[in-house]
PDB file of N, CA and C in Angstrom:
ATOM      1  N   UNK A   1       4.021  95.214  50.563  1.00  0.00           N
ATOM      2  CA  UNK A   1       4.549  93.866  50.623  1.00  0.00           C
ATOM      3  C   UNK A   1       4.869  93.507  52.067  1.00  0.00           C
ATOM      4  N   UNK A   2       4.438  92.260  52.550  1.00  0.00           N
ATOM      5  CA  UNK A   2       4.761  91.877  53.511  1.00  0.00           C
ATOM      6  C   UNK A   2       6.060  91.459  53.859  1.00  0.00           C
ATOM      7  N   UNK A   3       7.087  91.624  54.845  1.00  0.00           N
ATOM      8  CA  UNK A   3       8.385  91.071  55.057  1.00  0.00           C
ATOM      9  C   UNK A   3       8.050  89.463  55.169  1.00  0.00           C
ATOM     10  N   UNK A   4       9.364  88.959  54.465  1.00  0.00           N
ATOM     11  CA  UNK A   4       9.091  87.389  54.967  1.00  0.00           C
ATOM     12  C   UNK A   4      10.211  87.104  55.497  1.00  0.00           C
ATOM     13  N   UNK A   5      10.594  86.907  56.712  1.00  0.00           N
ATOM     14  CA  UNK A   5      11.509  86.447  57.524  1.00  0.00           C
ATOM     15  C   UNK A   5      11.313  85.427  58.229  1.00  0.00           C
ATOM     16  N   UNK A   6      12.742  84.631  58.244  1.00  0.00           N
ATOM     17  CA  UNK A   6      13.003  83.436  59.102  1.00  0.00           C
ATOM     18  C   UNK A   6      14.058  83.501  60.516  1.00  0.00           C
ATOM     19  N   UNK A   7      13.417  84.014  61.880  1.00  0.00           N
ATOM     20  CA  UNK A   7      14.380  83.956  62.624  1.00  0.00           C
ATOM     21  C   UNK A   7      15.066  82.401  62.914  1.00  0.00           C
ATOM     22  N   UNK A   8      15.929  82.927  63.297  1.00  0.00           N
ATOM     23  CA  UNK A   8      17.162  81.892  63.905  1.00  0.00           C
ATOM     24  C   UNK A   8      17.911  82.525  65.456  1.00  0.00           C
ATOM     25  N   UNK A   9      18.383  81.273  65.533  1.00  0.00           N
ATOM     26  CA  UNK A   9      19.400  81.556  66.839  1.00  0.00           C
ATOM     27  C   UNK A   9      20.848  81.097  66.442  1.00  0.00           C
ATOM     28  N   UNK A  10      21.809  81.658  66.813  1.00  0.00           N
ATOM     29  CA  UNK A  10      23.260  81.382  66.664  1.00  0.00           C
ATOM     30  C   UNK A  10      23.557  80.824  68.163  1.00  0.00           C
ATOM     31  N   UNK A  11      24.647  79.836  68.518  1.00  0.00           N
ATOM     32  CA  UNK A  11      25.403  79.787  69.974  1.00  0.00           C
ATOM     33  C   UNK A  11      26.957  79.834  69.527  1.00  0.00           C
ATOM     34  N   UNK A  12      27.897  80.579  69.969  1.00  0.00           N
ATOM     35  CA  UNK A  12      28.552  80.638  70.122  1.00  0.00           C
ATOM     36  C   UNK A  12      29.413  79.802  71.546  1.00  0.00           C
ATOM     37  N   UNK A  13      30.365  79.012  71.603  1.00  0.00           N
ATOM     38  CA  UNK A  13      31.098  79.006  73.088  1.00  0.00           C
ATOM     39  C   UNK A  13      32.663  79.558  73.052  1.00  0.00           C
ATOM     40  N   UNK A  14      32.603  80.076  73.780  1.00  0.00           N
ATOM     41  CA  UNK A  14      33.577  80.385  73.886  1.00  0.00           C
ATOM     42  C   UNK A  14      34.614  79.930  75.299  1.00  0.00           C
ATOM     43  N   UNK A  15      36.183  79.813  74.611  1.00  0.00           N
ATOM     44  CA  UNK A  15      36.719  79.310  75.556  1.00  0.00           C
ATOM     45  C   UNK A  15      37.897  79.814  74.949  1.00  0.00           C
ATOM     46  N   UNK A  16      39.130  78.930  75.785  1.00  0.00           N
ATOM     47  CA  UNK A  16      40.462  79.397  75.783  1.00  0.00           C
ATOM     48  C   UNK A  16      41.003  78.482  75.094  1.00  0.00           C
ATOM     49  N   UNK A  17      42.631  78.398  74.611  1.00  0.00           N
ATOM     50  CA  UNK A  17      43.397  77.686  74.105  1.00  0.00           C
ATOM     51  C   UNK A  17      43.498  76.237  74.694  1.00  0.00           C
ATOM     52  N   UNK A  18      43.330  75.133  73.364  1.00  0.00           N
ATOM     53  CA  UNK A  18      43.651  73.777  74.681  1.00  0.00           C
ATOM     54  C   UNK A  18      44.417  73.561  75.221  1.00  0.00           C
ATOM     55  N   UNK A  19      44.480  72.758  76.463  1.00  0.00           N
ATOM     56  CA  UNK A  19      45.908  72.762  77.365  1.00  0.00           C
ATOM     57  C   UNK A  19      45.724  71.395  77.160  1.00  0.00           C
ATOM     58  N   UNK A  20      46.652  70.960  77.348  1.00  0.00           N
ATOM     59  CA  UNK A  20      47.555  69.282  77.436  1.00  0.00           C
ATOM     60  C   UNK A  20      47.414  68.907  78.941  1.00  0.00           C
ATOM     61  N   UNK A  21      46.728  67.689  78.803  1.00  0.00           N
ATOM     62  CA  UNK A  21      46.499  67.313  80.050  1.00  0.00           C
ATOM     63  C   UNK A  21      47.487  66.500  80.923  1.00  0.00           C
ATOM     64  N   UNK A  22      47.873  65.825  80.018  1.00  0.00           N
ATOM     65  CA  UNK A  22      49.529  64.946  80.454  1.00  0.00           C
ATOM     66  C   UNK A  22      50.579  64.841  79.232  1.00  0.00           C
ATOM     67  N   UNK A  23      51.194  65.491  78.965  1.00  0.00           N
ATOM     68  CA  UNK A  23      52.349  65.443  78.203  1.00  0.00           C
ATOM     69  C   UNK A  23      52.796  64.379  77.383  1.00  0.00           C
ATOM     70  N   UNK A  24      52.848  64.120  76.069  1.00  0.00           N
ATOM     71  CA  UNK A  24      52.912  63.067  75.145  1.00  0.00           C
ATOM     72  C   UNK A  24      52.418  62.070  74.697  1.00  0.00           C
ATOM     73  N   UNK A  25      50.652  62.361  75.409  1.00  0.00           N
ATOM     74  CA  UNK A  25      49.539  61.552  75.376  1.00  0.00           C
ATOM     75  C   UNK A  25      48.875  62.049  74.164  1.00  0.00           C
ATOM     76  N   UNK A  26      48.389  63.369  74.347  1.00  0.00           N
ATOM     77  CA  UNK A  26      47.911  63.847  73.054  1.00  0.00           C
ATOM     78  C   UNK A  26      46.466  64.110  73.689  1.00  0.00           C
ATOM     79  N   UNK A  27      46.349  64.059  75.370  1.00  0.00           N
ATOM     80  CA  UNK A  27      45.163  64.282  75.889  1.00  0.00           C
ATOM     81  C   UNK A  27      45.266  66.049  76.164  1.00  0.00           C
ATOM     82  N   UNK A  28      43.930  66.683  75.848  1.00  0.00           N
ATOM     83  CA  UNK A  28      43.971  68.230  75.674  1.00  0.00           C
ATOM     84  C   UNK A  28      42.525  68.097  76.750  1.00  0.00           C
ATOM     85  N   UNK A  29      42.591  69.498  77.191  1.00  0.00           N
ATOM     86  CA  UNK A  29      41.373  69.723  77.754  1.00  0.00           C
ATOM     87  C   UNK A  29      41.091  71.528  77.330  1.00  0.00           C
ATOM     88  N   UNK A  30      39.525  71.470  77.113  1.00  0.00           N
ATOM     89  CA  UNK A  30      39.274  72.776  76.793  1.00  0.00           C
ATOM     90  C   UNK A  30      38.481  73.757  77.426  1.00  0.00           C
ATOM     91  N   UNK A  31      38.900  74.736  78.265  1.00  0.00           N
ATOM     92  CA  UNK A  31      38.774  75.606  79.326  1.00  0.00           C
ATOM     93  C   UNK A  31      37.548  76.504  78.370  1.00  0.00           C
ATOM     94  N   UNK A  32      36.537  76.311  79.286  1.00  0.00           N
ATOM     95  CA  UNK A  32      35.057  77.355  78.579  1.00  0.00           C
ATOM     96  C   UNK A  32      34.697  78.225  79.520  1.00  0.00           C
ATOM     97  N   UNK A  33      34.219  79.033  79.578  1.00  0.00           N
ATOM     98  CA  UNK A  33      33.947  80.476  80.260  1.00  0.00           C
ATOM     99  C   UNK A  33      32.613  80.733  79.526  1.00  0.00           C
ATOM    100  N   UNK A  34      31.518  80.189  79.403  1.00  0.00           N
ATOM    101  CA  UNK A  34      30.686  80.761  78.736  1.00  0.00           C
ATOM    102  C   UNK A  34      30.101  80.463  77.616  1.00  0.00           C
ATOM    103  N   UNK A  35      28.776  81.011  76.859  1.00  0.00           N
ATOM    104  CA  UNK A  35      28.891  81.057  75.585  1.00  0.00           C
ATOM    105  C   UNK A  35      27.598  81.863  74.793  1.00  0.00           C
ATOM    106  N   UNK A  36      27.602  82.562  73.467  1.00  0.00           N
ATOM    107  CA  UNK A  36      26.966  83.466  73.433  1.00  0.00           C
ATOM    108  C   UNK A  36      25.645  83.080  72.850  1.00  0.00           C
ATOM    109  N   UNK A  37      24.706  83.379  73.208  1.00  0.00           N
ATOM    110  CA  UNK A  37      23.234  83.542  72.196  1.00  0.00           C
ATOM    111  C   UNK A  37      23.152  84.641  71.199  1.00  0.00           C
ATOM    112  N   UNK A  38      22.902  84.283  70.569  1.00  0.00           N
ATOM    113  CA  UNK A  38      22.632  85.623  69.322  1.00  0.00           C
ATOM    114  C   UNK A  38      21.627  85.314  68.495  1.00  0.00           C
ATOM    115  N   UNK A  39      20.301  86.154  68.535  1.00  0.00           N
ATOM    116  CA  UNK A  39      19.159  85.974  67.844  1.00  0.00           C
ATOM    117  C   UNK A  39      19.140  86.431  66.299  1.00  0.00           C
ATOM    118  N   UNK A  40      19.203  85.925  64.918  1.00  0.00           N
ATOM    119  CA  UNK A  40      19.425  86.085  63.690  1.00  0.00           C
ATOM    120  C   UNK A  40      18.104  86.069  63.004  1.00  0.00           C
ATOM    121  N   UNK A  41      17.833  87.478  62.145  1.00  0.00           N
ATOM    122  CA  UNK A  41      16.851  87.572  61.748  1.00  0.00           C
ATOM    123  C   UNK A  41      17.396  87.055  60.280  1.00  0.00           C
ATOM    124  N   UNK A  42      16.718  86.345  59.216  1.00  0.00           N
ATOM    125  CA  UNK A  42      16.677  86.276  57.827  1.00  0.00           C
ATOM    126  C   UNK A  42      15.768  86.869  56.945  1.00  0.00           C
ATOM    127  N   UNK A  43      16.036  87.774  56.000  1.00  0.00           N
ATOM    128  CA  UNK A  43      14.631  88.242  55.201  1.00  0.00           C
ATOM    129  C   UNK A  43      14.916  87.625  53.766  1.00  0.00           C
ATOM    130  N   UNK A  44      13.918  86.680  53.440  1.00  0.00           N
ATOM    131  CA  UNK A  44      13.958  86.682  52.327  1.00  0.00           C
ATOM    132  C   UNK A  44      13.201  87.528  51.329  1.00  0.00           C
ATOM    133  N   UNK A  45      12.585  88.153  51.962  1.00  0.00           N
ATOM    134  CA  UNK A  45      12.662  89.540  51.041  1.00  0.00           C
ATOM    135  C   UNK A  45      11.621  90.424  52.406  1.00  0.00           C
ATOM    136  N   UNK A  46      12.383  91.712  51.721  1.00  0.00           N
ATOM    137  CA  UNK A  46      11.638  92.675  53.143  1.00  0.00           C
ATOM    138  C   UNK A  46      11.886  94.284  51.813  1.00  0.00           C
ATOM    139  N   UNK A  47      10.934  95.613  52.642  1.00  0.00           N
ATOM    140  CA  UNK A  47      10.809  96.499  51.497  1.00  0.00           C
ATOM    141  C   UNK A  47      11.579  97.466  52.389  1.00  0.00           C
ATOM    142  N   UNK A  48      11.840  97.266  53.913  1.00  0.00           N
ATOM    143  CA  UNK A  48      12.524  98.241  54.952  1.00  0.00           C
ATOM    144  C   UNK A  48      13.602  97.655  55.052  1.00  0.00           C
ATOM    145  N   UNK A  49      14.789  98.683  55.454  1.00  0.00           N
ATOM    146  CA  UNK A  49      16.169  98.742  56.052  1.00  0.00           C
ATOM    147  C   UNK A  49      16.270  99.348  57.536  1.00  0.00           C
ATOM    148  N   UNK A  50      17.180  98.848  58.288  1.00  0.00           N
ATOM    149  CA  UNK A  50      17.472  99.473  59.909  1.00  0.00           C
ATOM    150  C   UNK A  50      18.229 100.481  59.107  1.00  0.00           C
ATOM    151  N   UNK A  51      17.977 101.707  60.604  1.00  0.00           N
ATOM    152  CA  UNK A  51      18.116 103.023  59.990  1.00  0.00           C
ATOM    153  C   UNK A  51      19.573 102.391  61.262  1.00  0.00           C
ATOM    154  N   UNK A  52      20.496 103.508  61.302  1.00  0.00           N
ATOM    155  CA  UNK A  52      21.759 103.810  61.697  1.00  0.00           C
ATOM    156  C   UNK A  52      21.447 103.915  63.293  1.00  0.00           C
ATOM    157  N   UNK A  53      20.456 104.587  63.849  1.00  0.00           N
ATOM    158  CA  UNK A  53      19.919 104.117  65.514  1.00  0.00           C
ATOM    159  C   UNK A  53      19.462 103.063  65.589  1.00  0.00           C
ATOM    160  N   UNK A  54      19.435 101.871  64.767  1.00  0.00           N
ATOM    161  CA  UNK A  54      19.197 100.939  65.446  1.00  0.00           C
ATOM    162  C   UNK A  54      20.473  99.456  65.989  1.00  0.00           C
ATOM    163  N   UNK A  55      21.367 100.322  65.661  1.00  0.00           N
ATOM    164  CA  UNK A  55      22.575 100.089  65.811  1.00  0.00           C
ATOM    165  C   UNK A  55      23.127  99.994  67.064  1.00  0.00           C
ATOM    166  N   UNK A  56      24.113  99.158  67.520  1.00  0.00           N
ATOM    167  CA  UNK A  56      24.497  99.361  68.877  1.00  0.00           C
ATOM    168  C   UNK A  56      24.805 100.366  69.423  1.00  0.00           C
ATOM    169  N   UNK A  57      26.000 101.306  68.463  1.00  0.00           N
ATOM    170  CA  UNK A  57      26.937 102.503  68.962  1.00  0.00           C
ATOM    171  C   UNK A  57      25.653 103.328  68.874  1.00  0.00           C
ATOM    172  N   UNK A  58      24.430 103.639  68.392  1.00  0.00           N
ATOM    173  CA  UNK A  58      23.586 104.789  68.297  1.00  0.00           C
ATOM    174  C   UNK A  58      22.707 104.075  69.279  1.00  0.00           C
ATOM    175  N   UNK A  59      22.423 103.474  70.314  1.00  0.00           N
ATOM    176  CA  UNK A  59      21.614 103.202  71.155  1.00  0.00           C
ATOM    177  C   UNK A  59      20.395 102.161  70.485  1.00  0.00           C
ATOM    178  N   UNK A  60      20.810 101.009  69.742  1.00  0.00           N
ATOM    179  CA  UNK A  60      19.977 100.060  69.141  1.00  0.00           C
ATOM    180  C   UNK A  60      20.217  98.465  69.472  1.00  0.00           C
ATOM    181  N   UNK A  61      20.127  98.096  69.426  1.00  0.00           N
ATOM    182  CA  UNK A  61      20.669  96.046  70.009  1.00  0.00           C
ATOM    183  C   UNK A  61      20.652  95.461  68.582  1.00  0.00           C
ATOM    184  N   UNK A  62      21.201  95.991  67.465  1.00  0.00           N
ATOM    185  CA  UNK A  62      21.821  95.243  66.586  1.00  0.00           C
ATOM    186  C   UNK A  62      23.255  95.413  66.566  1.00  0.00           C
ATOM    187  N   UNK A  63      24.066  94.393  66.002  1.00  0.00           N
ATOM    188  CA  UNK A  63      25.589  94.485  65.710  1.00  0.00           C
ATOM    189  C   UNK A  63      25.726  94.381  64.296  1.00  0.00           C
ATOM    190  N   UNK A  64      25.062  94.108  63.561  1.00  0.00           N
ATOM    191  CA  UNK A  64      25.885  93.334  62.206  1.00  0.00           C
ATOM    192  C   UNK A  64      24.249  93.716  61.224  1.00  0.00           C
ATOM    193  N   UNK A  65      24.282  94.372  60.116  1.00  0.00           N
ATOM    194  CA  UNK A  65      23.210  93.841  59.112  1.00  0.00           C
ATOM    195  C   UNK A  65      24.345  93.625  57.791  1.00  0.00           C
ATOM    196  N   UNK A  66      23.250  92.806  56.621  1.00  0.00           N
ATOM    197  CA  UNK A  66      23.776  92.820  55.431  1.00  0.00           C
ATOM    198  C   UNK A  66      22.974  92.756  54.482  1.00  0.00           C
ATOM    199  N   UNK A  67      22.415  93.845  53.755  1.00  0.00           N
ATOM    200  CA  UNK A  67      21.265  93.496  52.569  1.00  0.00           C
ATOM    201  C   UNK A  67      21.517  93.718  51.323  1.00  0.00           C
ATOM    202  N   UNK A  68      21.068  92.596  50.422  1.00  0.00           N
ATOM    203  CA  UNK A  68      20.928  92.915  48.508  1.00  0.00           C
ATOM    204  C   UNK A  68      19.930  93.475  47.895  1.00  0.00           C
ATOM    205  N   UNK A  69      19.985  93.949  46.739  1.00  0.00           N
ATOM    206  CA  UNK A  69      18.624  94.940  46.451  1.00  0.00           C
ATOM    207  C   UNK A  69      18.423  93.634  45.101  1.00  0.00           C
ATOM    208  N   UNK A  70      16.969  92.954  45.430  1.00  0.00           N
ATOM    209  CA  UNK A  70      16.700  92.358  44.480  1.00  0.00           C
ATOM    210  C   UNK A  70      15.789  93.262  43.524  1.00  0.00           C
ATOM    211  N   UNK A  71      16.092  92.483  42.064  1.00  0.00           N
ATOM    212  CA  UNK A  71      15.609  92.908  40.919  1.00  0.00           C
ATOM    213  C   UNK A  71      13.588  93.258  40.767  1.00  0.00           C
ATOM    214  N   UNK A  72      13.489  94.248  41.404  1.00  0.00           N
ATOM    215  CA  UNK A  72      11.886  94.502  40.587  1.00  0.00           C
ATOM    216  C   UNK A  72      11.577  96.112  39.708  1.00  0.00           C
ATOM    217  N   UNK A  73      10.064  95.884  39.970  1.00  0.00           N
ATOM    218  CA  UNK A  73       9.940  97.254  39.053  1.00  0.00           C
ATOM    219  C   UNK A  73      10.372  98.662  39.607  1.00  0.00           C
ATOM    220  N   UNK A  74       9.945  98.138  41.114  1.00  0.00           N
ATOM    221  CA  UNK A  74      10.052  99.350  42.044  1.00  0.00           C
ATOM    222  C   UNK A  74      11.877  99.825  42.617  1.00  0.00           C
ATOM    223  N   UNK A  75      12.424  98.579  42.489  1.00  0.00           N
ATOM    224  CA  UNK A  75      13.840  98.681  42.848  1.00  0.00           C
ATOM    225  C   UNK A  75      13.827  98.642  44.247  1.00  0.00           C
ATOM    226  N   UNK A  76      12.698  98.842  45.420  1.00  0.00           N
ATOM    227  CA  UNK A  76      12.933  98.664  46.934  1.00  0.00           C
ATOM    228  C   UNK A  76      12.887  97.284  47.551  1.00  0.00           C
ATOM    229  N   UNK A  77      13.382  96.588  47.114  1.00  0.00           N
ATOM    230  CA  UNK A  77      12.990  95.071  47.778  1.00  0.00           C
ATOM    231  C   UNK A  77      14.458  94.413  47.946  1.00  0.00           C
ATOM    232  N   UNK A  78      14.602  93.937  49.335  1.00  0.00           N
ATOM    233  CA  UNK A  78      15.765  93.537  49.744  1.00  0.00           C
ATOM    234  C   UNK A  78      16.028  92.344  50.222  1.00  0.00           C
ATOM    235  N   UNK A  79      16.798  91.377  50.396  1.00  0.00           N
ATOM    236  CA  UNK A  79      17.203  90.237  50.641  1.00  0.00           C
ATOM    237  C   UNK A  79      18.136  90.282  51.918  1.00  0.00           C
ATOM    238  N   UNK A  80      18.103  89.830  52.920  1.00  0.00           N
ATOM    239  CA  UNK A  80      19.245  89.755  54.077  1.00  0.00           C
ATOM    240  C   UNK A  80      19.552  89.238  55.171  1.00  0.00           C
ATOM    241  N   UNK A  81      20.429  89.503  56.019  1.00  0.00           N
ATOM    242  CA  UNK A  81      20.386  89.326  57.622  1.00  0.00           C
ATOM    243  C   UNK A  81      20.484  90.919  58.611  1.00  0.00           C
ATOM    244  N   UNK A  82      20.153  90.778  59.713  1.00  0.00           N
ATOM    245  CA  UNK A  82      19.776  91.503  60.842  1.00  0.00           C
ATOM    246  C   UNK A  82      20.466  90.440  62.084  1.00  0.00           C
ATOM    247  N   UNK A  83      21.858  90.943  62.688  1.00  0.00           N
ATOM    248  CA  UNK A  83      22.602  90.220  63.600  1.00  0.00           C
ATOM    249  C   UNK A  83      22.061  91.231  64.891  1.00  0.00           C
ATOM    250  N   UNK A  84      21.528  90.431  66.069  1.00  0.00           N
ATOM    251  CA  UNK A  84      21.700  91.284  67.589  1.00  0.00           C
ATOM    252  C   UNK A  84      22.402  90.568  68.043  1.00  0.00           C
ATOM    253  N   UNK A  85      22.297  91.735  69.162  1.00  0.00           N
ATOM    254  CA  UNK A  85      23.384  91.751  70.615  1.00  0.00           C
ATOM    255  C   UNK A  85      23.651  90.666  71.030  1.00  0.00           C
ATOM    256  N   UNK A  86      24.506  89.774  71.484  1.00  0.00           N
ATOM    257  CA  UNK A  86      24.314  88.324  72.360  1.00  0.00           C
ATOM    258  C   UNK A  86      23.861  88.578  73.135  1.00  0.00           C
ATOM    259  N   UNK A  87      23.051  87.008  73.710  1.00  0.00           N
ATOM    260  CA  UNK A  87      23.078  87.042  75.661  1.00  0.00           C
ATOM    261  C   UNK A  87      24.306  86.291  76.107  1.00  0.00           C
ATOM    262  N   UNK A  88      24.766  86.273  76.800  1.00  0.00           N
ATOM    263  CA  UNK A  88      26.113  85.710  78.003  1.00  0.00           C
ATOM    264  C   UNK A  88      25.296  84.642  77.956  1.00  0.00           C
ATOM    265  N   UNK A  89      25.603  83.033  78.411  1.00  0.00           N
ATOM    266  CA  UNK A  89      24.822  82.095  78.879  1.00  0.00           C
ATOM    267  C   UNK A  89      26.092  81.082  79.387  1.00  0.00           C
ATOM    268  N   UNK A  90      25.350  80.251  80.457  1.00  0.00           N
ATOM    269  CA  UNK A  90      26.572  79.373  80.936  1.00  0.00           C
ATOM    270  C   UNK A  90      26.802  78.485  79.482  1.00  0.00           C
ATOM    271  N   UNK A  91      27.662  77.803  79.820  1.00  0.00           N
ATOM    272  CA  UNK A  91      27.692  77.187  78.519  1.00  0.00           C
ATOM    273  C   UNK A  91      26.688  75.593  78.255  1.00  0.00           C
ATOM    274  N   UNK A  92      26.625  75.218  79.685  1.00  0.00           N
ATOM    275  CA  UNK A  92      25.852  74.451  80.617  1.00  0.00           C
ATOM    276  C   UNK A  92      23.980  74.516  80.018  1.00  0.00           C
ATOM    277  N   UNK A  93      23.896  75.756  79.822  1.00  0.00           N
ATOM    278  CA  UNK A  93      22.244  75.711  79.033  1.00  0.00           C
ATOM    279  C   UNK A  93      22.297  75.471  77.268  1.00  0.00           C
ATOM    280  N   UNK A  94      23.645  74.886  76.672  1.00  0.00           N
ATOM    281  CA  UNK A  94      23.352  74.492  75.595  1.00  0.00           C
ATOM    282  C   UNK A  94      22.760  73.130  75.143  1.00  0.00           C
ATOM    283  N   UNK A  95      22.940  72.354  75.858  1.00  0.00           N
ATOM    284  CA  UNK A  95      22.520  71.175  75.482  1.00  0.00           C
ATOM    285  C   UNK A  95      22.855  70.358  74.677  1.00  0.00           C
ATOM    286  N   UNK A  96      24.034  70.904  73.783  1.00  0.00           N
ATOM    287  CA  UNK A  96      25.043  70.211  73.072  1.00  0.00           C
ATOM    288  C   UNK A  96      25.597  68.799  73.842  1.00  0.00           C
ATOM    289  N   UNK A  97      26.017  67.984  72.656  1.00  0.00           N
ATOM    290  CA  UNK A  97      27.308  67.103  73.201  1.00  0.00           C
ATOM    291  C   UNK A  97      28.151  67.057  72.098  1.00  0.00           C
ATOM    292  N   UNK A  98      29.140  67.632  72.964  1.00  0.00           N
ATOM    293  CA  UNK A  98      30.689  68.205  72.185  1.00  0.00           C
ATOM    294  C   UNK A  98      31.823  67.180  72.098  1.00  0.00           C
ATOM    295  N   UNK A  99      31.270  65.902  72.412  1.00  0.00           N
ATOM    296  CA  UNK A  99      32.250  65.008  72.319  1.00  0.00           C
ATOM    297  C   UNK A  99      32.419  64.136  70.811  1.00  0.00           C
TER     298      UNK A  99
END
């Protein structure tokens, strides 16, 4: 069986607590440092699992999996996600507007 997967991308930004820009206005400003890329694999159905090296702590660039064992004859067929590593990125290459 062929895997059928749908990658994706996640962005994360990250920043700090809002600060108050003038006191009893209700104007906040929000301090960013960054923000993360994270490439997201989807399987809607796949017959392989990541083995335990492909893991960050064992020398692999995933962080996160999660798979279901769907119903067949064979019992090996799985449903899931596959989370990697972020990249760092300014926050500046998102292209968002956050207003």
């Amino acid at each position: 069986m062929v895997d059928i997967k749908y990658p994706s991308v996640q962005y994360k930004l990250r920043a700090g607590a809002p600060m108050p820009v003038k006191s009893g206005l209700g104007n906040f400003v929000l301090h960013t440092f960054g923000a993360e890329k994270t490439h997201v694999d989807n399987y809607l159905c796949t017959n392989s699992l990541p083995s335990s090296r492909d893991f960050r702590g064992q020398g692999g660039d995933l962080i996160q999996a999660s798979f279901s064992r769907l119903q067949d004859i064979g019992g090996n067929t799985f449903t899931g996600q596959i989370v990697y590593n972020p990249e760092f990125i300014e926050e500046d290459g998102l292209n968002f507007n956050f207003r």
